[in-house]
Structure formats: C-alpha cells, structure tokens
ModelCIF file with pLDDT and N, C-alpha, C, O atoms, coordinates in Angstrom:
data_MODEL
#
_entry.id   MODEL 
#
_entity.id                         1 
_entity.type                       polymer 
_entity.pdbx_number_of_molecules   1 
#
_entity_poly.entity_id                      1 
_entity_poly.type                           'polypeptide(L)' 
_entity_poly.nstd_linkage                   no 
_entity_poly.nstd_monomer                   no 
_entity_poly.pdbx_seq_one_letter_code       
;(UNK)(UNK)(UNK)(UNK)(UNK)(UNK)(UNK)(UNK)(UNK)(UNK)(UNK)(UNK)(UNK)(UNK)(UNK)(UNK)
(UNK)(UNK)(UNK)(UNK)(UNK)(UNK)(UNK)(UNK)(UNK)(UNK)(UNK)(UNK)(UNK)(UNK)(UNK)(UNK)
(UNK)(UNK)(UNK)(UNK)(UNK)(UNK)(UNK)(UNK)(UNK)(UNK)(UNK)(UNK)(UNK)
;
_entity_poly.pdbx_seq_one_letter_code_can   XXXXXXXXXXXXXXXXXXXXXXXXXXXXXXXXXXXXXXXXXXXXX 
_entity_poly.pdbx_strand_id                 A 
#
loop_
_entity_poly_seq.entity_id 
_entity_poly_seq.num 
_entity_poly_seq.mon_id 
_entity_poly_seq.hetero 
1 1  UNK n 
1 2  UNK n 
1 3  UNK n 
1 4  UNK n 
1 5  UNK n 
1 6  UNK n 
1 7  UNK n 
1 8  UNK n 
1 9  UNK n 
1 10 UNK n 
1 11 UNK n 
1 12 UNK n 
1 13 UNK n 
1 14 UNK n 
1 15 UNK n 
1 16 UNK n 
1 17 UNK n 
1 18 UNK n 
1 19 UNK n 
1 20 UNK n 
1 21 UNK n 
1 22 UNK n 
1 23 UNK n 
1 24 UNK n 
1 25 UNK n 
1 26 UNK n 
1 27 UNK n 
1 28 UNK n 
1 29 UNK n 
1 30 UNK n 
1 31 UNK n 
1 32 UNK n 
1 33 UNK n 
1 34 UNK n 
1 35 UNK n 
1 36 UNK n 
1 37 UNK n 
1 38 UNK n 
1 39 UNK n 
1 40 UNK n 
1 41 UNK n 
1 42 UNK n 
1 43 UNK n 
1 44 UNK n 
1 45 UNK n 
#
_struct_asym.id          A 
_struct_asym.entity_id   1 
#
loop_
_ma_qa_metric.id 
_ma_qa_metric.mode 
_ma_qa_metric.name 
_ma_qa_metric.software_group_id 
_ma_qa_metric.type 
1 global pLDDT . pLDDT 
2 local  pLDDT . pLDDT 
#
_ma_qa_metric_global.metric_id      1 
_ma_qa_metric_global.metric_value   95.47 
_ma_qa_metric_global.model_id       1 
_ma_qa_metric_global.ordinal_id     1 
#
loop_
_ma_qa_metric_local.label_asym_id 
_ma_qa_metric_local.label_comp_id 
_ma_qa_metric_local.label_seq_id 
_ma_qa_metric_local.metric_id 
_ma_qa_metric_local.metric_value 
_ma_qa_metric_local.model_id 
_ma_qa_metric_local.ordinal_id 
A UNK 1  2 98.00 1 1  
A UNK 2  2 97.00 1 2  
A UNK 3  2 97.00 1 3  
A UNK 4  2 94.00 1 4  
A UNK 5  2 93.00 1 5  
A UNK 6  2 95.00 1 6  
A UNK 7  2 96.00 1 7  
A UNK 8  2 96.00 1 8  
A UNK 9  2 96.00 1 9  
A UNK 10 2 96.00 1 10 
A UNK 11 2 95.00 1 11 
A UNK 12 2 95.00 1 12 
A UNK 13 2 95.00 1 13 
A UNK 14 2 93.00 1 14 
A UNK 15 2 91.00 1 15 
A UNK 16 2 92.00 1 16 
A UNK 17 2 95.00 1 17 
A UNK 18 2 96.00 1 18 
A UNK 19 2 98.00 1 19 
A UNK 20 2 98.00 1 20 
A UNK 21 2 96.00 1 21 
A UNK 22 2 97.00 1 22 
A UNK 23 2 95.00 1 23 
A UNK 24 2 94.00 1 24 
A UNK 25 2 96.00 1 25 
A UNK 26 2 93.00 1 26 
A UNK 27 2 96.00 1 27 
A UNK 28 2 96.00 1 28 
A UNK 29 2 97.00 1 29 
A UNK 30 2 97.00 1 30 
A UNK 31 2 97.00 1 31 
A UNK 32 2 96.00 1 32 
A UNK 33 2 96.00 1 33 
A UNK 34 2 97.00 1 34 
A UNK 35 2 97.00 1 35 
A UNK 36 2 95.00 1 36 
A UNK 37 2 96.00 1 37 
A UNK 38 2 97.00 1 38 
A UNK 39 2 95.00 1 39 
A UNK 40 2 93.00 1 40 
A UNK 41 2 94.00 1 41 
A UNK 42 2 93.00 1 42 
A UNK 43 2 95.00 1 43 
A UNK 44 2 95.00 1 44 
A UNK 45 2 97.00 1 45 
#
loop_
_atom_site.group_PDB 
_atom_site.id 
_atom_site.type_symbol 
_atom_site.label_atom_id 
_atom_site.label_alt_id 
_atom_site.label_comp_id 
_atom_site.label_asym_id 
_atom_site.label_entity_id 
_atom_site.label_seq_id 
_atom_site.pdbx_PDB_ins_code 
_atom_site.Cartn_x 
_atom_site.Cartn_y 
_atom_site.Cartn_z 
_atom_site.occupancy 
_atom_site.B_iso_or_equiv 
_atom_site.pdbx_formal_charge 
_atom_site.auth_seq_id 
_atom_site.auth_comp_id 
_atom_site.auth_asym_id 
_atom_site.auth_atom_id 
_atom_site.pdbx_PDB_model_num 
ATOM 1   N N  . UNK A 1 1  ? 9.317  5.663   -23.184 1.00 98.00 ? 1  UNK A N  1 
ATOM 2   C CA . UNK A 1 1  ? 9.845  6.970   -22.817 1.00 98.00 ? 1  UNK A CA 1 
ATOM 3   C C  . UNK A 1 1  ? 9.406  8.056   -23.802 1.00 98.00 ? 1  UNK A C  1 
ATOM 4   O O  . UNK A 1 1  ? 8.965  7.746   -24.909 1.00 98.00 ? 1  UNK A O  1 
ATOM 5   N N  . UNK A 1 2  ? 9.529  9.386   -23.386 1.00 97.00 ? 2  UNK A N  1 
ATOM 6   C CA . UNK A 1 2  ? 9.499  10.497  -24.354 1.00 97.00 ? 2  UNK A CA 1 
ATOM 7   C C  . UNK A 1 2  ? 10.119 11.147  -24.869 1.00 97.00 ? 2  UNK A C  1 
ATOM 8   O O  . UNK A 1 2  ? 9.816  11.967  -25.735 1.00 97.00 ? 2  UNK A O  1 
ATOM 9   N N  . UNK A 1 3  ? 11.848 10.718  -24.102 1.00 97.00 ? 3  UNK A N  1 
ATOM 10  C CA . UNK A 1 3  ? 13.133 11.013  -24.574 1.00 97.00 ? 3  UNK A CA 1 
ATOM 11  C C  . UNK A 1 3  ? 13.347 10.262  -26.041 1.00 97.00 ? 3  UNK A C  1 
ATOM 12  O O  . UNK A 1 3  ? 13.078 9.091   -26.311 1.00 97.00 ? 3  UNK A O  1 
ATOM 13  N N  . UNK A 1 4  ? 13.985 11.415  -27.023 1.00 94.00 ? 4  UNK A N  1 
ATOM 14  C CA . UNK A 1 4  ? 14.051 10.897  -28.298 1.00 94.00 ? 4  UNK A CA 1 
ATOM 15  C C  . UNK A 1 4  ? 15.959 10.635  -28.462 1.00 94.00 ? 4  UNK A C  1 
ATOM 16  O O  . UNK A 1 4  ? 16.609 9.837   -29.137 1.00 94.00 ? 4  UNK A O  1 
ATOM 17  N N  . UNK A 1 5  ? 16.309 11.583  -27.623 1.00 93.00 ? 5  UNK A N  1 
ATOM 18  C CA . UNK A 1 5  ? 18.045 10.810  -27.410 1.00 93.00 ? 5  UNK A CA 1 
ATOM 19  C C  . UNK A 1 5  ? 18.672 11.302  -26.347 1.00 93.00 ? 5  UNK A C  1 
ATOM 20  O O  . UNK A 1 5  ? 18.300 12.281  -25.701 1.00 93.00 ? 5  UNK A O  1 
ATOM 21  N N  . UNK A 1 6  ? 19.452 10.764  -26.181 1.00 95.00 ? 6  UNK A N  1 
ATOM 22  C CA . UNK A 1 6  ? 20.498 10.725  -25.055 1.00 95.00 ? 6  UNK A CA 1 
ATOM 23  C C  . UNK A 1 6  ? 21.302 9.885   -24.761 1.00 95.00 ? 6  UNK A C  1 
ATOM 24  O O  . UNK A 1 6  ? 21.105 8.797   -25.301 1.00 95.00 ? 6  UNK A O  1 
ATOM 25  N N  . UNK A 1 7  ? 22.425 9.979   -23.894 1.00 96.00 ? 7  UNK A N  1 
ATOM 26  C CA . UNK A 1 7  ? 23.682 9.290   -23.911 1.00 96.00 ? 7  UNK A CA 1 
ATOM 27  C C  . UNK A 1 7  ? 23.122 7.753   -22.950 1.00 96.00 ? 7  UNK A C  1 
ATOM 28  O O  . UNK A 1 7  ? 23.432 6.564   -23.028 1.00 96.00 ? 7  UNK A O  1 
ATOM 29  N N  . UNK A 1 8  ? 22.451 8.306   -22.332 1.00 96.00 ? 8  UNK A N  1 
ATOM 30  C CA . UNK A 1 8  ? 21.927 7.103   -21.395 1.00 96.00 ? 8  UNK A CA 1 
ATOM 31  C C  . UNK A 1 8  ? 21.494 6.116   -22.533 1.00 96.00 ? 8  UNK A C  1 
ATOM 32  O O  . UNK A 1 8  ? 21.949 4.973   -22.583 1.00 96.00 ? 8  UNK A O  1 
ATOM 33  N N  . UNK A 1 9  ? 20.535 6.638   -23.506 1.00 96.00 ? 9  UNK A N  1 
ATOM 34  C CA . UNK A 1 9  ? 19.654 5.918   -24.128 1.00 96.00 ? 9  UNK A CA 1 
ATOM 35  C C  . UNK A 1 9  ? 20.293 4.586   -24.904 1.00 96.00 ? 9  UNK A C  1 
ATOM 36  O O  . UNK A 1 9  ? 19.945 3.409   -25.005 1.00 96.00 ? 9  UNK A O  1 
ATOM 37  N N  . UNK A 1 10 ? 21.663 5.563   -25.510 1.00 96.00 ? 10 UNK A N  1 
ATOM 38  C CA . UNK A 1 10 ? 22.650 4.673   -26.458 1.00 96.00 ? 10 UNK A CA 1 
ATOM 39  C C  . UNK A 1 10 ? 23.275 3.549   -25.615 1.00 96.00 ? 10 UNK A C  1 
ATOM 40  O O  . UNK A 1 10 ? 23.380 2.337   -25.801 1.00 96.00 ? 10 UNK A O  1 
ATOM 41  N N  . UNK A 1 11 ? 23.639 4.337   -24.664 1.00 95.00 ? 11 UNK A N  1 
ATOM 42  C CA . UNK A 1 11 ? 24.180 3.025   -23.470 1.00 95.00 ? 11 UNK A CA 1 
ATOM 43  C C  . UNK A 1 11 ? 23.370 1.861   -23.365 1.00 95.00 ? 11 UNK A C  1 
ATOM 44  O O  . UNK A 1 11 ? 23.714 0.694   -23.550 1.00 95.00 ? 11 UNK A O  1 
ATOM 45  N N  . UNK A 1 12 ? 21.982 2.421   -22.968 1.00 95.00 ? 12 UNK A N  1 
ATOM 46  C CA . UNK A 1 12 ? 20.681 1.197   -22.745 1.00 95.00 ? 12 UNK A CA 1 
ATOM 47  C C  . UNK A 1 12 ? 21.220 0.540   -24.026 1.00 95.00 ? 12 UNK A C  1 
ATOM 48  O O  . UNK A 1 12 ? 22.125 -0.264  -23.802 1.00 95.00 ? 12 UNK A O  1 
ATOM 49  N N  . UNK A 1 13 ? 20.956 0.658   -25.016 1.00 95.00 ? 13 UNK A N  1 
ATOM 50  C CA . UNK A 1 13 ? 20.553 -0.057  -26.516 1.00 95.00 ? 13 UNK A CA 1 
ATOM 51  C C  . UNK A 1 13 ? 21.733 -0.474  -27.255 1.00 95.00 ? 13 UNK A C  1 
ATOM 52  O O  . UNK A 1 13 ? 21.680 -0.872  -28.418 1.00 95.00 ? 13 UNK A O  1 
ATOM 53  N N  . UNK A 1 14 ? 22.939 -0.367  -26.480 1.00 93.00 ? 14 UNK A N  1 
ATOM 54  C CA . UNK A 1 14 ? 24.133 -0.913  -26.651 1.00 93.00 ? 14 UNK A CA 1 
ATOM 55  C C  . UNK A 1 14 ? 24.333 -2.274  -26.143 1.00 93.00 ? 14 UNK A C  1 
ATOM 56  O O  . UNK A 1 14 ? 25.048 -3.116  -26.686 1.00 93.00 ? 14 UNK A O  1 
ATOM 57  N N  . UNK A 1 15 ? 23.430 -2.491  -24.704 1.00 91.00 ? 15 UNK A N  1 
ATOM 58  C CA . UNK A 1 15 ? 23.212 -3.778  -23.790 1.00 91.00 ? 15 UNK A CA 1 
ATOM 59  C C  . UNK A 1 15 ? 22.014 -4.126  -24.318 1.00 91.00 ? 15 UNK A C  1 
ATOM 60  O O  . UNK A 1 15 ? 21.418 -4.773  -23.457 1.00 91.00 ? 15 UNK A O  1 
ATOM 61  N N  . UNK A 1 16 ? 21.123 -3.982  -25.662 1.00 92.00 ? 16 UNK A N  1 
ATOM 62  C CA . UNK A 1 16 ? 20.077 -4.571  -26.058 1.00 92.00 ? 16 UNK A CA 1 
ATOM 63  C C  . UNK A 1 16 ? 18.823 -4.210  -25.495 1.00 92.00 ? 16 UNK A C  1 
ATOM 64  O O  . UNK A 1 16 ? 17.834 -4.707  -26.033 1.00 92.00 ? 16 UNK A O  1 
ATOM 65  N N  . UNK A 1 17 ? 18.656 -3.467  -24.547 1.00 95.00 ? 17 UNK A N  1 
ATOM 66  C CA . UNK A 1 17 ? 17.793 -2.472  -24.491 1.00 95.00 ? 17 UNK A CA 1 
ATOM 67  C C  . UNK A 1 17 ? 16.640 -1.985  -25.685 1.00 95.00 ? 17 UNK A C  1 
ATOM 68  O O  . UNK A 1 17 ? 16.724 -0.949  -26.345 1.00 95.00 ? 17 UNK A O  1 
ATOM 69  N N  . UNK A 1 18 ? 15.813 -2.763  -25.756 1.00 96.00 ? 18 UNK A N  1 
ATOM 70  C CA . UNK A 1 18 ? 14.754 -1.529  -26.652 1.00 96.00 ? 18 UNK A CA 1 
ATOM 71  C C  . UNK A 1 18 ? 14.098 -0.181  -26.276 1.00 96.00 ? 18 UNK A C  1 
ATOM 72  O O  . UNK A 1 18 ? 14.167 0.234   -25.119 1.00 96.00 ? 18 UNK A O  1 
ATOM 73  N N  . UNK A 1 19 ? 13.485 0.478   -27.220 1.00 98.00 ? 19 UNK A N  1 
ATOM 74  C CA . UNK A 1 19 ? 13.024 1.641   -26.937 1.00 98.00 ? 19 UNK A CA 1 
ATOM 75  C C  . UNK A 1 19 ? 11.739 1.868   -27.654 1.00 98.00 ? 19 UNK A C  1 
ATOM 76  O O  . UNK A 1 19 ? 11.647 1.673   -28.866 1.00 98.00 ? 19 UNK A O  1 
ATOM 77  N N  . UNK A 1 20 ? 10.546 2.359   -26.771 1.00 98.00 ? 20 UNK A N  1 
ATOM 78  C CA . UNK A 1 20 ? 8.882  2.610   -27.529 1.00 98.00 ? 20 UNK A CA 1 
ATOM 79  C C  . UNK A 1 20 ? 8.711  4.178   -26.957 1.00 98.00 ? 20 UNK A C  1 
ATOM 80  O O  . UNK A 1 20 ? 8.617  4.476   -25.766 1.00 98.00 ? 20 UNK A O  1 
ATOM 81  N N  . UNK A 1 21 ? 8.691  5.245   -28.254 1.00 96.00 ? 21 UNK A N  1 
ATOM 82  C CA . UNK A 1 21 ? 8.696  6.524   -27.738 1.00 96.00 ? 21 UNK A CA 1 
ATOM 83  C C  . UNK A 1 21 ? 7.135  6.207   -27.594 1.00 96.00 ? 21 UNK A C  1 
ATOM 84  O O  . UNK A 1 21 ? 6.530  5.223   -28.020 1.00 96.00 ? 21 UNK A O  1 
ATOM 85  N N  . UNK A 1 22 ? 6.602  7.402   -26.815 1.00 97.00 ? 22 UNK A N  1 
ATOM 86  C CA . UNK A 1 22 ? 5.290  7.896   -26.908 1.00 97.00 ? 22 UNK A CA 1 
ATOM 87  C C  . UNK A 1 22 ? 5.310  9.319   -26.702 1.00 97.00 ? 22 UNK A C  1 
ATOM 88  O O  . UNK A 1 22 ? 6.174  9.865   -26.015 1.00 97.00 ? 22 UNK A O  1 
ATOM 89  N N  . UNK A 1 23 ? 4.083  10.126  -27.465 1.00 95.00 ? 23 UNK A N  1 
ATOM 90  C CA . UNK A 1 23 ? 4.261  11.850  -26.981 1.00 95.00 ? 23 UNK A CA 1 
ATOM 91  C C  . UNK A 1 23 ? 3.739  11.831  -25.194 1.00 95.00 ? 23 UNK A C  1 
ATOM 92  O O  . UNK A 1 23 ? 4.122  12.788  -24.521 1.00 95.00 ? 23 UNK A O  1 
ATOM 93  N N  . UNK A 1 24 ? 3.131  11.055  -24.700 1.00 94.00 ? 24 UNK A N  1 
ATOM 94  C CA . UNK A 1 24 ? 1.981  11.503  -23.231 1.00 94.00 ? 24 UNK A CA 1 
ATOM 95  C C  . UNK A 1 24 ? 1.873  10.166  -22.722 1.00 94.00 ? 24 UNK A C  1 
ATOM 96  O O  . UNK A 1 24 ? 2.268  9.268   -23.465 1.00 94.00 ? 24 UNK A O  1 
ATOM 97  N N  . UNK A 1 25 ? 1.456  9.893   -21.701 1.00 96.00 ? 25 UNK A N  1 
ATOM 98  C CA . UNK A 1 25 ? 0.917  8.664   -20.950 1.00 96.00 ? 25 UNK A CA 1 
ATOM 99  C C  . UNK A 1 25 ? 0.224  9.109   -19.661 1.00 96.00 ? 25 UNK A C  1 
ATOM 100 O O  . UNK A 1 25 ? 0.407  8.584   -18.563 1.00 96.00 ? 25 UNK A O  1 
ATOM 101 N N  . UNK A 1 26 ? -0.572 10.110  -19.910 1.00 93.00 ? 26 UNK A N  1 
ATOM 102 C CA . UNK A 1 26 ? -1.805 10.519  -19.285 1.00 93.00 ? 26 UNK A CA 1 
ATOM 103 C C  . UNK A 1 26 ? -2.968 10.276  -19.053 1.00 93.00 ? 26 UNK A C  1 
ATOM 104 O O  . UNK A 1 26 ? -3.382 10.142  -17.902 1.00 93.00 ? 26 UNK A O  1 
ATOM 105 N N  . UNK A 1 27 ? -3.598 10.188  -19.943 1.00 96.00 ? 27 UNK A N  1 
ATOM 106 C CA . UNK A 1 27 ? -5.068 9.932   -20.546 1.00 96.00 ? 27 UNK A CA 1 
ATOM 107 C C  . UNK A 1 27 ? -5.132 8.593   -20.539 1.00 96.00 ? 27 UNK A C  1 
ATOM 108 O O  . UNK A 1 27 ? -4.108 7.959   -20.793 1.00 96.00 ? 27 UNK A O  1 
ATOM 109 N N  . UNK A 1 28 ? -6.179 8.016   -20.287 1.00 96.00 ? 28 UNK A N  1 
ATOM 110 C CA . UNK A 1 28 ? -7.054 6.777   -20.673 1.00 96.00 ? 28 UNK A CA 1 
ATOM 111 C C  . UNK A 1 28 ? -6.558 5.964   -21.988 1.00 96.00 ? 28 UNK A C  1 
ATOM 112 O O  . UNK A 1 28 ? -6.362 4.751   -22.063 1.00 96.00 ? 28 UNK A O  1 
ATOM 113 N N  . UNK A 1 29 ? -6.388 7.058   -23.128 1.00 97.00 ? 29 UNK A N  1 
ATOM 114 C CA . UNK A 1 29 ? -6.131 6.449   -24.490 1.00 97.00 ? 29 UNK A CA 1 
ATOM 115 C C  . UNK A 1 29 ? -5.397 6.775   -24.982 1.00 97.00 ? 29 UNK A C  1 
ATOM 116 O O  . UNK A 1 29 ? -5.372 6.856   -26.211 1.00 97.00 ? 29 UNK A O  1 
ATOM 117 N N  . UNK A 1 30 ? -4.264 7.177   -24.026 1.00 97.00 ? 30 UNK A N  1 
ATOM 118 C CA . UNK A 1 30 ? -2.737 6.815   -24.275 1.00 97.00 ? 30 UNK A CA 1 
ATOM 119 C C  . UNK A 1 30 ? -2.490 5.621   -23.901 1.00 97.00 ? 30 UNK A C  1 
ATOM 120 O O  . UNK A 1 30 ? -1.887 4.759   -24.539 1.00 97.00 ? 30 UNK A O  1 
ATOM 121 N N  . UNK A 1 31 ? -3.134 5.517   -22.441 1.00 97.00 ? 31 UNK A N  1 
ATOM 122 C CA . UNK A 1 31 ? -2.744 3.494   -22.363 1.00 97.00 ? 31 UNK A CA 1 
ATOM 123 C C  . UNK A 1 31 ? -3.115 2.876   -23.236 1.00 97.00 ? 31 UNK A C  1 
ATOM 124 O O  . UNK A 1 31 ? -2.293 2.125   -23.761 1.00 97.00 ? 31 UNK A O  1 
ATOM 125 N N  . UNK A 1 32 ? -4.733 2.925   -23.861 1.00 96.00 ? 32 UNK A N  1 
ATOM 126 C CA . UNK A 1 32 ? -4.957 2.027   -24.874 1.00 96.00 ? 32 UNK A CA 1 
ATOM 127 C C  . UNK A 1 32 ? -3.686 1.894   -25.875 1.00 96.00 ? 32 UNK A C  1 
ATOM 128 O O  . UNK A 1 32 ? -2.862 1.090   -26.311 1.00 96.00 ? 32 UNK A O  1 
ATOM 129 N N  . UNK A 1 33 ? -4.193 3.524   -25.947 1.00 96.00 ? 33 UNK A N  1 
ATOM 130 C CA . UNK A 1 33 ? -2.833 3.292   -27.774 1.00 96.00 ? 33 UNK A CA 1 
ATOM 131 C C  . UNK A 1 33 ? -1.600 2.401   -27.138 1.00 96.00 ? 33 UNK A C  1 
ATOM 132 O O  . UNK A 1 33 ? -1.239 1.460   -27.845 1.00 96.00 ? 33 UNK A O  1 
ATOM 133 N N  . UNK A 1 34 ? -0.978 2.571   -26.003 1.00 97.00 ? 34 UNK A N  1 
ATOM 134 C CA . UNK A 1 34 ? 0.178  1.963   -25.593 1.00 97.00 ? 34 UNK A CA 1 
ATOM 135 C C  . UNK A 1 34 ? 0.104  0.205   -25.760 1.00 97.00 ? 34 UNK A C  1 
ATOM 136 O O  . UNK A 1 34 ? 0.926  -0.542  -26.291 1.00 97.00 ? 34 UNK A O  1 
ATOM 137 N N  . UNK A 1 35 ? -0.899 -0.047  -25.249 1.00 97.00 ? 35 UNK A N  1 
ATOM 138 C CA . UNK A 1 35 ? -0.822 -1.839  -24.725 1.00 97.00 ? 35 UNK A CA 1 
ATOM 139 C C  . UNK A 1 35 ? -1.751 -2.227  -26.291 1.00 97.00 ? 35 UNK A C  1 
ATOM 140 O O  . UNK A 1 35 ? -1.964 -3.435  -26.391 1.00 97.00 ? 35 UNK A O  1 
ATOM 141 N N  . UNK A 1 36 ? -2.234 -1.477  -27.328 1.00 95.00 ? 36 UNK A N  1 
ATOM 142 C CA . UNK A 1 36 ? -2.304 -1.412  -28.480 1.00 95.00 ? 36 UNK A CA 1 
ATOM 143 C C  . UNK A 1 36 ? -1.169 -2.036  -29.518 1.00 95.00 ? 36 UNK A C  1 
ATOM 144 O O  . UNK A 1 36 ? -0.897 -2.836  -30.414 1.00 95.00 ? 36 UNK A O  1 
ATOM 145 N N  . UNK A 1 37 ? -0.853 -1.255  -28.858 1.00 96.00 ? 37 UNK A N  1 
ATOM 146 C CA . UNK A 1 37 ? 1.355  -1.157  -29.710 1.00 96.00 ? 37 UNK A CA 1 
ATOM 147 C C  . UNK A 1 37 ? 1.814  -2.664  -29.367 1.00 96.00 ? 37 UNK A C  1 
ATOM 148 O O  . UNK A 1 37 ? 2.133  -3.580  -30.126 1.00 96.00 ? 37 UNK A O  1 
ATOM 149 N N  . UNK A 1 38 ? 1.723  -2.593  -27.684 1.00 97.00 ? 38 UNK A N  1 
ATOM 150 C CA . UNK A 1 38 ? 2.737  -3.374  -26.812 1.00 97.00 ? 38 UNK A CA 1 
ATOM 151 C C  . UNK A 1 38 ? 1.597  -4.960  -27.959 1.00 97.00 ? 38 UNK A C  1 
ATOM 152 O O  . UNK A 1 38 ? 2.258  -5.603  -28.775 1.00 97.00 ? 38 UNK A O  1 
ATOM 153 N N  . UNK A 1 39 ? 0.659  -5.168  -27.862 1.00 95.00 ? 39 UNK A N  1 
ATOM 154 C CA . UNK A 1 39 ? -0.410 -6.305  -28.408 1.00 95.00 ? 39 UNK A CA 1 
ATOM 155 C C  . UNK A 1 39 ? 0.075  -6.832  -29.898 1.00 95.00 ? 39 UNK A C  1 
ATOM 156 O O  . UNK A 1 39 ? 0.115  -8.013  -30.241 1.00 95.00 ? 39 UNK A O  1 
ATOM 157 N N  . UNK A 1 40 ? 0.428  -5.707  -30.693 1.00 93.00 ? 40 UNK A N  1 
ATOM 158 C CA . UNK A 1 40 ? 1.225  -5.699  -31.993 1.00 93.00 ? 40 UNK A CA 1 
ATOM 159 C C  . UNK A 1 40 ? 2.058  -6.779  -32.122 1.00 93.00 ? 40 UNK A C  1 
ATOM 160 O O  . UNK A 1 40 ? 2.128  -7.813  -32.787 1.00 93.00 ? 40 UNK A O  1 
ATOM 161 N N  . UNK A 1 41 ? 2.840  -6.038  -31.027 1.00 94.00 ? 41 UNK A N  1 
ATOM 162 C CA . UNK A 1 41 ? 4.330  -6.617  -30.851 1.00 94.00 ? 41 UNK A CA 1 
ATOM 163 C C  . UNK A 1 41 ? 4.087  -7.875  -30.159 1.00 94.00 ? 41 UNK A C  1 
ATOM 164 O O  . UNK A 1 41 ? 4.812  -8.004  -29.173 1.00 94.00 ? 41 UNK A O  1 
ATOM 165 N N  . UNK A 1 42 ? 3.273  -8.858  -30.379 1.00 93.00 ? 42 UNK A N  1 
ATOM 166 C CA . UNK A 1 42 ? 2.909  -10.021 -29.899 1.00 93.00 ? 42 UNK A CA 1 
ATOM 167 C C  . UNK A 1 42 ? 3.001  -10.202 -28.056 1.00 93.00 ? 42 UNK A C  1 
ATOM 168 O O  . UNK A 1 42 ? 3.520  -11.191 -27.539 1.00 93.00 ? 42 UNK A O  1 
ATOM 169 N N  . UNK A 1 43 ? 2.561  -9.364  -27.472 1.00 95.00 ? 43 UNK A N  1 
ATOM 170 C CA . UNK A 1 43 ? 2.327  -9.477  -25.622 1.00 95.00 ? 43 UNK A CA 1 
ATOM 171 C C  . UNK A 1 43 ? 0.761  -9.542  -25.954 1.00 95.00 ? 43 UNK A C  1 
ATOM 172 O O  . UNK A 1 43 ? 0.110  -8.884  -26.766 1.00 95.00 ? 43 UNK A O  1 
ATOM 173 N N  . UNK A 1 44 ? 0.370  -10.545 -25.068 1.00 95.00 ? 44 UNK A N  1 
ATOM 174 C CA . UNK A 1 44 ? -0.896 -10.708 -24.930 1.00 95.00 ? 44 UNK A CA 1 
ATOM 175 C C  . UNK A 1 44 ? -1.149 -10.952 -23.839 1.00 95.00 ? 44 UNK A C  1 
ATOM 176 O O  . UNK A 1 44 ? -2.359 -11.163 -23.762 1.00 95.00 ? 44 UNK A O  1 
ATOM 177 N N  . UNK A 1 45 ? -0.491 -11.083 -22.557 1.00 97.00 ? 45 UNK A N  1 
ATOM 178 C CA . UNK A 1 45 ? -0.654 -11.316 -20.999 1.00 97.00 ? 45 UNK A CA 1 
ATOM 179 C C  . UNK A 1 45 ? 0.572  -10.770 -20.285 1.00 97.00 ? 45 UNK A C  1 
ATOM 180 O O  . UNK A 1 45 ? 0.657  -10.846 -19.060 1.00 97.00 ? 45 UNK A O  1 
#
C-alpha cells in the first residue's frame, strides 16, 4: 500500500496483518523494486 496510517491499517495489523509501503506501482521498476523486496523476504515462487 501507499497508505502510511489509518484506522483500518491498525485493525489489519492487530489480526497480524503485515504491511510493505511503496511510493508508486506504475512503472516497470516499481515491480522490479517490489518482487525485489518481496525475494528478500525469502518468496521465490
């Protein structure tokens, strides 16, 4: 998401909910950078 807070958000992450801000998910290499991140965080398929 690009939301940095909100009441919803706390709710989500109260039920264990995580959260990955990003500024855009437009471009080509915002996905990269994204599934970049998501690869980090050990997802590989």
């Amino acid at each position: 998401t690009t939301i940095k807070k909100s009441a919803k958000k706390s709710f989500l992450q109260k039920k264990g909910v995580q959260f990955l801000q990003v500024n855009s998910l437009k471009k080509k290499n915002d996905f990269i950078s994204l599934f970049q991140i998501l690869k980090k965080r050990g997802f590989n398929r």
